[in-house]
Protein backbone atom coordinates (compact mmCIF):
# COMPACT_ATOMS: atom_id res chain seq x y z
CA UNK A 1 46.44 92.93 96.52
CA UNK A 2 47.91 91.94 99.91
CA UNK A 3 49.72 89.40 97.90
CA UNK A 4 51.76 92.19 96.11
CA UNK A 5 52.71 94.34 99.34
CA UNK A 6 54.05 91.35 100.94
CA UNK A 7 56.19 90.53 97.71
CA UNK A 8 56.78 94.02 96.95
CA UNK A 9 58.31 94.49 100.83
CA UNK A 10 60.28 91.12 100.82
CA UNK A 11 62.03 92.44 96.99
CA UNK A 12 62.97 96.00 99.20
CA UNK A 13 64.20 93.99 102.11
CA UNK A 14 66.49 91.77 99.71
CA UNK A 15 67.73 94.65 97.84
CA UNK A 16 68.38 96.81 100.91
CA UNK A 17 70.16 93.73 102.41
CA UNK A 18 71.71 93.40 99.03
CA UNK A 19 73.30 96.96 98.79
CA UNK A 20 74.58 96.78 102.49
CA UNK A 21 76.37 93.34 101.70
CA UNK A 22 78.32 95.10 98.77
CA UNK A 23 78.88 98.24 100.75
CA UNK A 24 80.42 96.20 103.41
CA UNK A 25 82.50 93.78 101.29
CA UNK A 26 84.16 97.11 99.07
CA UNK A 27 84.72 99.23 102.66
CA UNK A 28 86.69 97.12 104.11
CA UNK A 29 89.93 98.15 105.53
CA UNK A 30 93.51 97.25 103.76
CA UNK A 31 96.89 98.03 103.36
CA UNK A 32 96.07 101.17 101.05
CA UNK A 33 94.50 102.57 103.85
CA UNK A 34 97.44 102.87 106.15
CA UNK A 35 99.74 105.64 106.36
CA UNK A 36 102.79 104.97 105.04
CA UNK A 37 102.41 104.59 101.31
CA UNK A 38 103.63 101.12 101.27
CA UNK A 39 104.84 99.71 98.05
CA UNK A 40 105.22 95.99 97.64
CA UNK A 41 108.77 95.42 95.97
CA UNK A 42 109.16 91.61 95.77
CA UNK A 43 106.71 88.55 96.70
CA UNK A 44 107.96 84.90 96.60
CA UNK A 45 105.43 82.31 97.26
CA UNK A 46 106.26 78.41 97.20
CA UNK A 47 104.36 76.31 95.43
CA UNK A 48 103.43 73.67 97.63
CA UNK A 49 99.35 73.69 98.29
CA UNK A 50 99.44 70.01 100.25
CA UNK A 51 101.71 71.44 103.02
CA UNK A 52 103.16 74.65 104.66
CA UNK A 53 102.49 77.79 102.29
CA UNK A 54 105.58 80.33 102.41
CA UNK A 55 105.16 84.09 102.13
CA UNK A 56 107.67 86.30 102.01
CA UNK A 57 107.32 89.87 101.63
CA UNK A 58 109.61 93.25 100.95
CA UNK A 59 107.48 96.60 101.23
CA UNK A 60 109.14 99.83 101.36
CA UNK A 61 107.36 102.58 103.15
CA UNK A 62 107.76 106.64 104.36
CA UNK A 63 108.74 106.91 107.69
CA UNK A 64 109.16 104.39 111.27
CA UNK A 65 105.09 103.62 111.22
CA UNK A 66 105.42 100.78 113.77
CA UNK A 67 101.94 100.21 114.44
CA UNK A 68 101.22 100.03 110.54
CA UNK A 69 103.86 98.18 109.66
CA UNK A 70 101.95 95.32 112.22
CA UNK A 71 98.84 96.20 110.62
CA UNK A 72 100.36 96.11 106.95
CA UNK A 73 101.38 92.48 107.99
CA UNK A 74 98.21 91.65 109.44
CA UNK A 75 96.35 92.40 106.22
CA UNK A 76 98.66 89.97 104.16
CA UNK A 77 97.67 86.39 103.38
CA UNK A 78 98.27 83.70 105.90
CA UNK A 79 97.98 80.02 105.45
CA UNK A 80 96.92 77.59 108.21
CA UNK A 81 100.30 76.08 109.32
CA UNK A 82 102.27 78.23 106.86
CA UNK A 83 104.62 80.91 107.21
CA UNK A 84 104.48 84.70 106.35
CA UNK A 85 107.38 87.65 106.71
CA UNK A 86 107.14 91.01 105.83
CA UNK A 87 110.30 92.75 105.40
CA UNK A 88 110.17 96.33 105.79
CA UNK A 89 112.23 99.28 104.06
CA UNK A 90 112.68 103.07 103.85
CA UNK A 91 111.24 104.43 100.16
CA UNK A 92 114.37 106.26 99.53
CA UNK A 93 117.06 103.74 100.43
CA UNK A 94 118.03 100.61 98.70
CA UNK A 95 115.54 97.27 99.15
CA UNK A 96 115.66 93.73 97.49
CA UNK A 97 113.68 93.37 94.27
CA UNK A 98 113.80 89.97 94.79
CA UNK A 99 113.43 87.54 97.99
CA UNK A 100 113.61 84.08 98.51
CA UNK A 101 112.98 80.88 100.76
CA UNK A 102 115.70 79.74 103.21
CA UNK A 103 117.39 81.16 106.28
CA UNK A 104 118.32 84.48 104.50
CA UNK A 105 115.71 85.99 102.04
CA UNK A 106 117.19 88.40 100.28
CA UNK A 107 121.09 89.67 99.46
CA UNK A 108 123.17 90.56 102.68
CA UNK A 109 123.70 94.07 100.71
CA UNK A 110 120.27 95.02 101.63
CA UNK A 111 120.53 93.38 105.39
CA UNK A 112 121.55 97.06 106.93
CA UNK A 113 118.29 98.80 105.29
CA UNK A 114 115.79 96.63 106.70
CA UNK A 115 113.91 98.55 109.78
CA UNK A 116 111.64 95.43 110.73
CA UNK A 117 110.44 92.16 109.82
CA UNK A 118 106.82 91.11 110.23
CA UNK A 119 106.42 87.29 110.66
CA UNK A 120 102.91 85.25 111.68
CA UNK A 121 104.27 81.59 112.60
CA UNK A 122 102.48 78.51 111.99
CA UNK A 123 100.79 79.05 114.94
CA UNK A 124 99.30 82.50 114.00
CA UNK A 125 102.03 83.86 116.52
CA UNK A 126 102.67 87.56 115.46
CA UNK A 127 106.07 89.16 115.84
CA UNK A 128 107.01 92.39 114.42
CA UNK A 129 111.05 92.74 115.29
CA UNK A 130 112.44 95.89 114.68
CA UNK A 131 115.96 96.48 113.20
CA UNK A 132 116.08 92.55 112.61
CA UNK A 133 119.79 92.80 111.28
């Protein structure tokens, strides 16, 4: 008998800690959570997984949301000793669909329409320059 209230208390102590592991891992914050309604417009990702890992970004968004915009690229992907930019653009004006590796990453046409660009170094330096071009 004492056998089965100690096994039936462990099983409720597992499953409790089992339910609050899920509820944490699905509530945790992310970009849909900001204000903003960003929209992810073009990705480019190199393919090299021995050395430096490239991200580049282009997110359009409603309205000058500084502070999300640095939390929008905090929540992206970052590799140790790799690269990541997040270029940021109005909804309603004209943004890349596509970007690209190199000094410039995306058509000059679209250079005037960028508000900011997000960048964590290989260093895990963050920047977030605003009106970049």
């Amino acid at each position: 008998m004492k056998g089965n209230k100690l096994r039936n208390g462990i099983v409720v102590i597992l499953l409790v800690l089992l339910v609050y592991i899920i509820y944490d891992a699905t509530m945790q914050p992310g970009p849909e959570d900001l204000k903003g309604e960003f929209i992810e417009v073009a990705f480019y990702r190199n393919e090299n997984n021995t050395g430096p890992v490239i991200r580049i970004y282009a997110v359009t968004l409603e309205g000058l949301l500084w502070e999300e915009m640095k939390q929008y690229g905090n929540y992206m992907p970052h590799t140790k000793y790799g690269n990541t930019k997040v270029y940021f653009f109005l909804k309603d004006k004209p943004a890349p669909d596509k970007v690209y590796p190199g000094n410039e990453n995306f058509d000059k046409q679209y250079m005037p329409y960028c508000l900011a660009v997000y960048e964590k170094d290989a260093m895990s330096g963050v920047s977030l320059r605003k009106n970049p071009f």
